[in-house]
C-alpha atoms as a PDB file:
ATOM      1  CA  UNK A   1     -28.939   5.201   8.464  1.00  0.00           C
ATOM      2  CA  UNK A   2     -30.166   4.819   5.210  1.00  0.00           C
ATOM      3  CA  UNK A   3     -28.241   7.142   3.467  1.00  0.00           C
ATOM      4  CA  UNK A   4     -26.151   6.578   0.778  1.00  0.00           C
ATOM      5  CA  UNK A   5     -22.447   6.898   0.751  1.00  0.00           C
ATOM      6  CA  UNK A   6     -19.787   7.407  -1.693  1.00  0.00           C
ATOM      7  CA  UNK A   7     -15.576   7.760  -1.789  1.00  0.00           C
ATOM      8  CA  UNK A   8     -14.680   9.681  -4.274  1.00  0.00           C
ATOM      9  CA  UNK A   9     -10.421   8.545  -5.166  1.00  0.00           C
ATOM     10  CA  UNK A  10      -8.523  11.347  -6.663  1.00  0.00           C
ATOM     11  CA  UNK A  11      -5.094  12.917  -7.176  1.00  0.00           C
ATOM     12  CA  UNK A  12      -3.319  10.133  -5.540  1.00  0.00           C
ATOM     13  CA  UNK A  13      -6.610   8.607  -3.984  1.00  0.00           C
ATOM     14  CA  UNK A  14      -6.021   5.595  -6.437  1.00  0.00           C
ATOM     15  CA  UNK A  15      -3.125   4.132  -4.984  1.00  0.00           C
ATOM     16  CA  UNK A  16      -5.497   3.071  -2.283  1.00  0.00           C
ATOM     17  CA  UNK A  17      -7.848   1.141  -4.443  1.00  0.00           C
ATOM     18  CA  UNK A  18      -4.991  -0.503  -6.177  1.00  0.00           C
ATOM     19  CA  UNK A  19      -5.071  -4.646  -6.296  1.00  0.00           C
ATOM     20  CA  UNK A  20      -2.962  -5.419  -3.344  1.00  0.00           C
ATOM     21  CA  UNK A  21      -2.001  -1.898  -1.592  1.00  0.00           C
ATOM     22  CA  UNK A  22      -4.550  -2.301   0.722  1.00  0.00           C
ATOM     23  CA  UNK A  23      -2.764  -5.434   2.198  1.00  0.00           C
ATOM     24  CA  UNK A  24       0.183  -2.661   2.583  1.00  0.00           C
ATOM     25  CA  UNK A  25      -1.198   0.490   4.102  1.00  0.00           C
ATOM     26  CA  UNK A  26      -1.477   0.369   7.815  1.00  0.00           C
ATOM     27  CA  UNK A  27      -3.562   2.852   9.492  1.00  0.00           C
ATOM     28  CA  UNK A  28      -2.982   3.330  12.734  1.00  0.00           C
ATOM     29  CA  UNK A  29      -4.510   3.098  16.411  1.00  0.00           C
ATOM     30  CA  UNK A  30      -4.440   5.463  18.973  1.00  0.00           C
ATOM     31  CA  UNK A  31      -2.295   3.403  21.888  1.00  0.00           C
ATOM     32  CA  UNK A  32      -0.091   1.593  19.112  1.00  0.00           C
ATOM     33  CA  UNK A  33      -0.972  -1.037  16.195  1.00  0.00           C
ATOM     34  CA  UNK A  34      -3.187  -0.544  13.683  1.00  0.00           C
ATOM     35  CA  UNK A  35      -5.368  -2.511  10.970  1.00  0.00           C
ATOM     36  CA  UNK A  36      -4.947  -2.880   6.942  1.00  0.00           C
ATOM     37  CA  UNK A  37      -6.685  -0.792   4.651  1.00  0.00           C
ATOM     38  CA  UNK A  38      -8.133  -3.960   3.309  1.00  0.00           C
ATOM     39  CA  UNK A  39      -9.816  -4.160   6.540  1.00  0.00           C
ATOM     40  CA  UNK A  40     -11.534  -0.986   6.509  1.00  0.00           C
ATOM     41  CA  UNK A  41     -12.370  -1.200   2.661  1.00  0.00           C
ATOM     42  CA  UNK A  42     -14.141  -4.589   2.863  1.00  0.00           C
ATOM     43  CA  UNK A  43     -16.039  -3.203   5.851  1.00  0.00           C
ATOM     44  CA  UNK A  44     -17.473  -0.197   4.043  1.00  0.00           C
ATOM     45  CA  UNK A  45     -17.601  -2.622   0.681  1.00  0.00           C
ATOM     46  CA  UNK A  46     -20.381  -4.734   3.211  1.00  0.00           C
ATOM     47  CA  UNK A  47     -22.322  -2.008   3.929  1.00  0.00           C
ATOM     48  CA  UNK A  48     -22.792  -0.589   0.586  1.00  0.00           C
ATOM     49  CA  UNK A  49     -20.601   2.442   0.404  1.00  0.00           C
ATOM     50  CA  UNK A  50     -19.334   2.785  -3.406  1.00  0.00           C
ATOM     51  CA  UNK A  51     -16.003   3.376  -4.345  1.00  0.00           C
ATOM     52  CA  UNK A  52     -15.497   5.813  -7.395  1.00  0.00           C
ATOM     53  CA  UNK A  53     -12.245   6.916  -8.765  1.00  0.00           C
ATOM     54  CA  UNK A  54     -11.338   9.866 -10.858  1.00  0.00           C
ATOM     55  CA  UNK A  55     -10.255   8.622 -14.783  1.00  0.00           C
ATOM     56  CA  UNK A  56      -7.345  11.616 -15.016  1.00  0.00           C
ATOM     57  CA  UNK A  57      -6.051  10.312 -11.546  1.00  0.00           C
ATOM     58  CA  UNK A  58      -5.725   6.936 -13.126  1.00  0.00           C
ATOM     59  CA  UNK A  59      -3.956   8.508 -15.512  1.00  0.00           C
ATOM     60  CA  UNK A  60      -1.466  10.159 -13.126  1.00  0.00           C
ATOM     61  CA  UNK A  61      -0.553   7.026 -11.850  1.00  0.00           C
ATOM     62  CA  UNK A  62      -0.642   4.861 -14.769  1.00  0.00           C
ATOM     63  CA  UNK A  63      -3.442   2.323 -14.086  1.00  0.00           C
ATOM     64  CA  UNK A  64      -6.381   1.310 -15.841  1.00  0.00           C
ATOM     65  CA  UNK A  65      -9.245  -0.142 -13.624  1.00  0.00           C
ATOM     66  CA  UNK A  66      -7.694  -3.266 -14.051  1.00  0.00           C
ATOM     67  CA  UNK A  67      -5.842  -2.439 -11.648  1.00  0.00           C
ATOM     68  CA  UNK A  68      -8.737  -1.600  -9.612  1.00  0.00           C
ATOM     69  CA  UNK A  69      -9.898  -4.086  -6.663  1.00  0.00           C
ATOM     70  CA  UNK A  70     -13.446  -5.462  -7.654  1.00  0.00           C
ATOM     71  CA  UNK A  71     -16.400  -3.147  -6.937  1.00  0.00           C
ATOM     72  CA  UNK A  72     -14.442   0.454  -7.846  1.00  0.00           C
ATOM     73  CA  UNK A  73     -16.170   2.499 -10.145  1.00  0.00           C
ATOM     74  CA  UNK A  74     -14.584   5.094 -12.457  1.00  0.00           C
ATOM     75  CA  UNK A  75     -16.594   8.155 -12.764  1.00  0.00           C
ATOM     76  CA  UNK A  76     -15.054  11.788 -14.355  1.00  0.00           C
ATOM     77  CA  UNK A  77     -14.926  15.199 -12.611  1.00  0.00           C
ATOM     78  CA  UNK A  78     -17.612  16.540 -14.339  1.00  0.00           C
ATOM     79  CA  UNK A  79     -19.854  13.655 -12.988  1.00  0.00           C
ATOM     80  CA  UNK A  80     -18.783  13.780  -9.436  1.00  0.00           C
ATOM     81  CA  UNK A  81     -19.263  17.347  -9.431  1.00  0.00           C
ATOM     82  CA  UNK A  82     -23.187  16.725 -10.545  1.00  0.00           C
ATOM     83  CA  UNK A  83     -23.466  13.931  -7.552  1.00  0.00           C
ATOM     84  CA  UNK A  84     -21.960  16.755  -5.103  1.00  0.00           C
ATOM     85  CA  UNK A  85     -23.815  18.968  -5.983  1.00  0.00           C
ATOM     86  CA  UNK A  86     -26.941  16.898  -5.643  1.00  0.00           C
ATOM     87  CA  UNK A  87     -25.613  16.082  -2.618  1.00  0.00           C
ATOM     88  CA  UNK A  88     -27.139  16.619   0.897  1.00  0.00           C
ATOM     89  CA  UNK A  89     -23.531  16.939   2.171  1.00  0.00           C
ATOM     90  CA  UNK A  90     -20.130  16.507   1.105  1.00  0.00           C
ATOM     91  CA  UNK A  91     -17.066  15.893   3.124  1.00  0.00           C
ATOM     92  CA  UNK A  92     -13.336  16.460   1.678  1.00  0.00           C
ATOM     93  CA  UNK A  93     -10.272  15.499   3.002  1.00  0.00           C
END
């Protein structure tokens, strides 16, 4: 749709970017089963949705981006509150 799309990974948003969690987190179907994160990442990856973490949640956890899987970006607070902002609409969760 020609719009462009970003996750923004705070507070313990990180741990789902990590190398190798998203082998580990399942989410899961209505009815039963369920696919890997990894799944659902590489799809959006495709597509051309970027992937931005917060540098204070890194912190938290103790990573550095190179602990990152390929293609996250780090970006602070202050930045992803100018790209809401400038935002035509901005979902939280």
């Amino acid at each position: 749709m020609d719009n462009e799309v970003c996750i923004y990974f705070t507070m313990n948003g990180p741990q789902c970017v990590a190398k190798g969690n998203g082998d580990t987190i399942i989410i899961p179907r209505k009815g039963g089963g369920g696919k890997e994160l990894k799944f659902f990442i590489e799809q959006a990856q495709e597509i051309g949705v970027r992937f931005l973490v917060c540098q204070p949640s890194l912190d938290l956890h103790g990573y550095t981006m190179d602990d990152m899987i390929e293609g996250v970006e780090m970006i602070g607070g202050a930045a992803f509150n100018d790209m809401a902002c400038d935002a035509d609409a901005v979902i939280g969760f």
